[in-house]
N, C-alpha and C. Protein backbone atom coordinates (compact mmCIF):
# COMPACT_ATOMS: atom_id res chain seq x y z
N UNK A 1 113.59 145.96 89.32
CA UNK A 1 113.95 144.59 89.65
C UNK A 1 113.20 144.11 90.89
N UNK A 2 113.11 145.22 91.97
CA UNK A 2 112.66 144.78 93.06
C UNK A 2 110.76 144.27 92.81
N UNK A 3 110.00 145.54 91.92
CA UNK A 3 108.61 144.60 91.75
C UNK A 3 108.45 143.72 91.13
N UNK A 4 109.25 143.09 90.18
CA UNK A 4 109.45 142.10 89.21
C UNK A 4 109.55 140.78 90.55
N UNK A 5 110.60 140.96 91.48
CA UNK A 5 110.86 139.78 92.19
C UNK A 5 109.47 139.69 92.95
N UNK A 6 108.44 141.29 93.34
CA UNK A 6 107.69 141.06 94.23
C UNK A 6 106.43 140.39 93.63
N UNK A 7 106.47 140.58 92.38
CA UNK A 7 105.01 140.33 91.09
C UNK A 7 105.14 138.59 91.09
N UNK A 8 106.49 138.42 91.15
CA UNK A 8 106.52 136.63 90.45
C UNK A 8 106.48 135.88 92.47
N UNK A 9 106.68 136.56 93.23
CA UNK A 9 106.75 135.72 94.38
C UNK A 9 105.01 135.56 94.66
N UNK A 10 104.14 136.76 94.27
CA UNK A 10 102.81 136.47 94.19
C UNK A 10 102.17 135.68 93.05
N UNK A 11 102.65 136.13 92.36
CA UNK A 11 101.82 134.41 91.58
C UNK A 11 102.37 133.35 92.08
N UNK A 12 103.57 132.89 92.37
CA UNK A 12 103.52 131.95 92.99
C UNK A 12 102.72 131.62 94.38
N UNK A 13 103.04 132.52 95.32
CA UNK A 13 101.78 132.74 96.62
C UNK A 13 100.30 132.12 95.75
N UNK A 14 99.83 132.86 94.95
CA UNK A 14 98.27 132.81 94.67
C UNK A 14 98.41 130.95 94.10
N UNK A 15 99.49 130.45 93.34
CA UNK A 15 99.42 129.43 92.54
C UNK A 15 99.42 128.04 93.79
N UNK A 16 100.27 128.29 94.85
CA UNK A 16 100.14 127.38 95.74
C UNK A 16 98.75 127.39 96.69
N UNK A 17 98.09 128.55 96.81
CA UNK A 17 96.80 128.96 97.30
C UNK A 17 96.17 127.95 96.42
N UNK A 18 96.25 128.16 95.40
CA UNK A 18 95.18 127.41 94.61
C UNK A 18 95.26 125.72 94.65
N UNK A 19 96.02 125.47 94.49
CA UNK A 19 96.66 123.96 94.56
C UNK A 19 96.10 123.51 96.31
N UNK A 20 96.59 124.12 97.22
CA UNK A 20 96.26 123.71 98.21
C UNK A 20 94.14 123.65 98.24
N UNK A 21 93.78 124.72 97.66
CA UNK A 21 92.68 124.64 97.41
C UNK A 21 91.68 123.79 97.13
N UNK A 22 92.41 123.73 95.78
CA UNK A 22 91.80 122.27 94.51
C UNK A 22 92.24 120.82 95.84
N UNK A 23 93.33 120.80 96.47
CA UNK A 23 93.79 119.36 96.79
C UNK A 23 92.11 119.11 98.30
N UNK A 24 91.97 120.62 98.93
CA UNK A 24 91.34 120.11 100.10
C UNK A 24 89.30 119.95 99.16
N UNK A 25 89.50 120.95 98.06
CA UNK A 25 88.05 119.85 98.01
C UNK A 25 88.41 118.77 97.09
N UNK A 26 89.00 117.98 96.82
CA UNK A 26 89.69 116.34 96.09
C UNK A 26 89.09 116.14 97.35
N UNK A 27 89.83 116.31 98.46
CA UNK A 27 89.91 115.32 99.73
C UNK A 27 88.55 115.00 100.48
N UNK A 28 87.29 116.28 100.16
CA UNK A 28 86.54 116.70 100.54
C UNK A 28 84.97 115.75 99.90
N UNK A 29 85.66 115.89 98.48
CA UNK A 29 84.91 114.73 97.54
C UNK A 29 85.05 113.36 97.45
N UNK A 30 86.59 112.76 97.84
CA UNK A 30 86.87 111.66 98.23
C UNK A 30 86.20 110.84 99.54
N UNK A 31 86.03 112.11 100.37
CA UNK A 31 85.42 111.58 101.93
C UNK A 31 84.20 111.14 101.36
N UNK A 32 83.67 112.44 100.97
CA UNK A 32 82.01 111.73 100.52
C UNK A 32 81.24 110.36 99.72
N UNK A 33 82.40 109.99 98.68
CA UNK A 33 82.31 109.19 98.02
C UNK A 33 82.64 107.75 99.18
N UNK A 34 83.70 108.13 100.02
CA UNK A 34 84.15 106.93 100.85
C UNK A 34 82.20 106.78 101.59
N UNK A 35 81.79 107.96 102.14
CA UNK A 35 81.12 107.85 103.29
C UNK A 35 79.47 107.22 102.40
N UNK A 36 79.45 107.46 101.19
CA UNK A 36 78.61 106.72 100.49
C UNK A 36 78.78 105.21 100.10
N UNK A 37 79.75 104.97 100.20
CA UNK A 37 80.59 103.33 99.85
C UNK A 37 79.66 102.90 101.31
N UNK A 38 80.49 103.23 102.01
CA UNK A 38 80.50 102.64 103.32
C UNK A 38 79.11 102.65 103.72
N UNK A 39 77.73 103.55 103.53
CA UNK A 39 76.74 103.69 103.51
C UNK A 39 76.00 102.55 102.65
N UNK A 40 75.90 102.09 101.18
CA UNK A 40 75.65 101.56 100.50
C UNK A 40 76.39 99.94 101.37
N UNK A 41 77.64 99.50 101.02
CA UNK A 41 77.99 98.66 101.91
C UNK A 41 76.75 98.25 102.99
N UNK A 42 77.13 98.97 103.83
CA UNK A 42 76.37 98.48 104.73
C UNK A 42 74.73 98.09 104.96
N UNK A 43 74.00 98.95 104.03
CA UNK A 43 72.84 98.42 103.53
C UNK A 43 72.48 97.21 103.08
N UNK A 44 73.66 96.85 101.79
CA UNK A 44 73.55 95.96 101.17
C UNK A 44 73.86 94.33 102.05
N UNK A 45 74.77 94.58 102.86
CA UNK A 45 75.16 93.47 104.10
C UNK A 45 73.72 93.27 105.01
N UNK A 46 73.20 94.29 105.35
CA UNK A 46 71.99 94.26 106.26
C UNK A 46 70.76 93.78 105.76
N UNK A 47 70.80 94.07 104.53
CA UNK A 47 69.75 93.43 103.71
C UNK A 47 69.88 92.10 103.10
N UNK A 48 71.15 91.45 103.38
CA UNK A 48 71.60 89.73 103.29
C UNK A 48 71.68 89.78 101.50
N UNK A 49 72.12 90.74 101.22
CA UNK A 49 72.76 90.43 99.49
C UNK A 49 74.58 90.35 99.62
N UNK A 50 75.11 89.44 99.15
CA UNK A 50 76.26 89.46 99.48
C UNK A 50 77.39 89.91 98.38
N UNK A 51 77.89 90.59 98.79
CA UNK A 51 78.77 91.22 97.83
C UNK A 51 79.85 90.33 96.97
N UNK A 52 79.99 90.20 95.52
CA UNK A 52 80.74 89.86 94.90
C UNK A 52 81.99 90.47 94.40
N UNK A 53 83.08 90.27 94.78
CA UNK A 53 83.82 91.02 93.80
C UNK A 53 84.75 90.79 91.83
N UNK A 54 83.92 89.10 92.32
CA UNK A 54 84.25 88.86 90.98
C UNK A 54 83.13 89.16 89.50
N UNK A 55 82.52 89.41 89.77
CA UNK A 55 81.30 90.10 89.03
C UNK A 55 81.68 91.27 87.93
């Protein structure tokens, strides 16, 4: 009984490892995508094309 409780508390351990994992590169890929927006943006302003959003 006792490795049974110790077997399932590690997959859970490894399953939240992973999750926390997957969430920090989301966050990691999200930045980049922001820091390319904001890159592009600002090109496009500097270069006097004006952004539409009804398009």
């Amino acid at each position: 009984m006792g490795l049974t409780i110790l077997l399932v508390g590690a997959v859970f351990a490894s399953l939240a490892l992973g999750v926390l994992l997957a969430y920090g590169i989301c966050l990691a890929i999200f930045r980049a995508f922001d820091v390319h927006v904001q890159s592009t943006t600002r090109r496009e302003l500097t270069a006097g094309v004006s952004v539409n959003a009804n398009r």
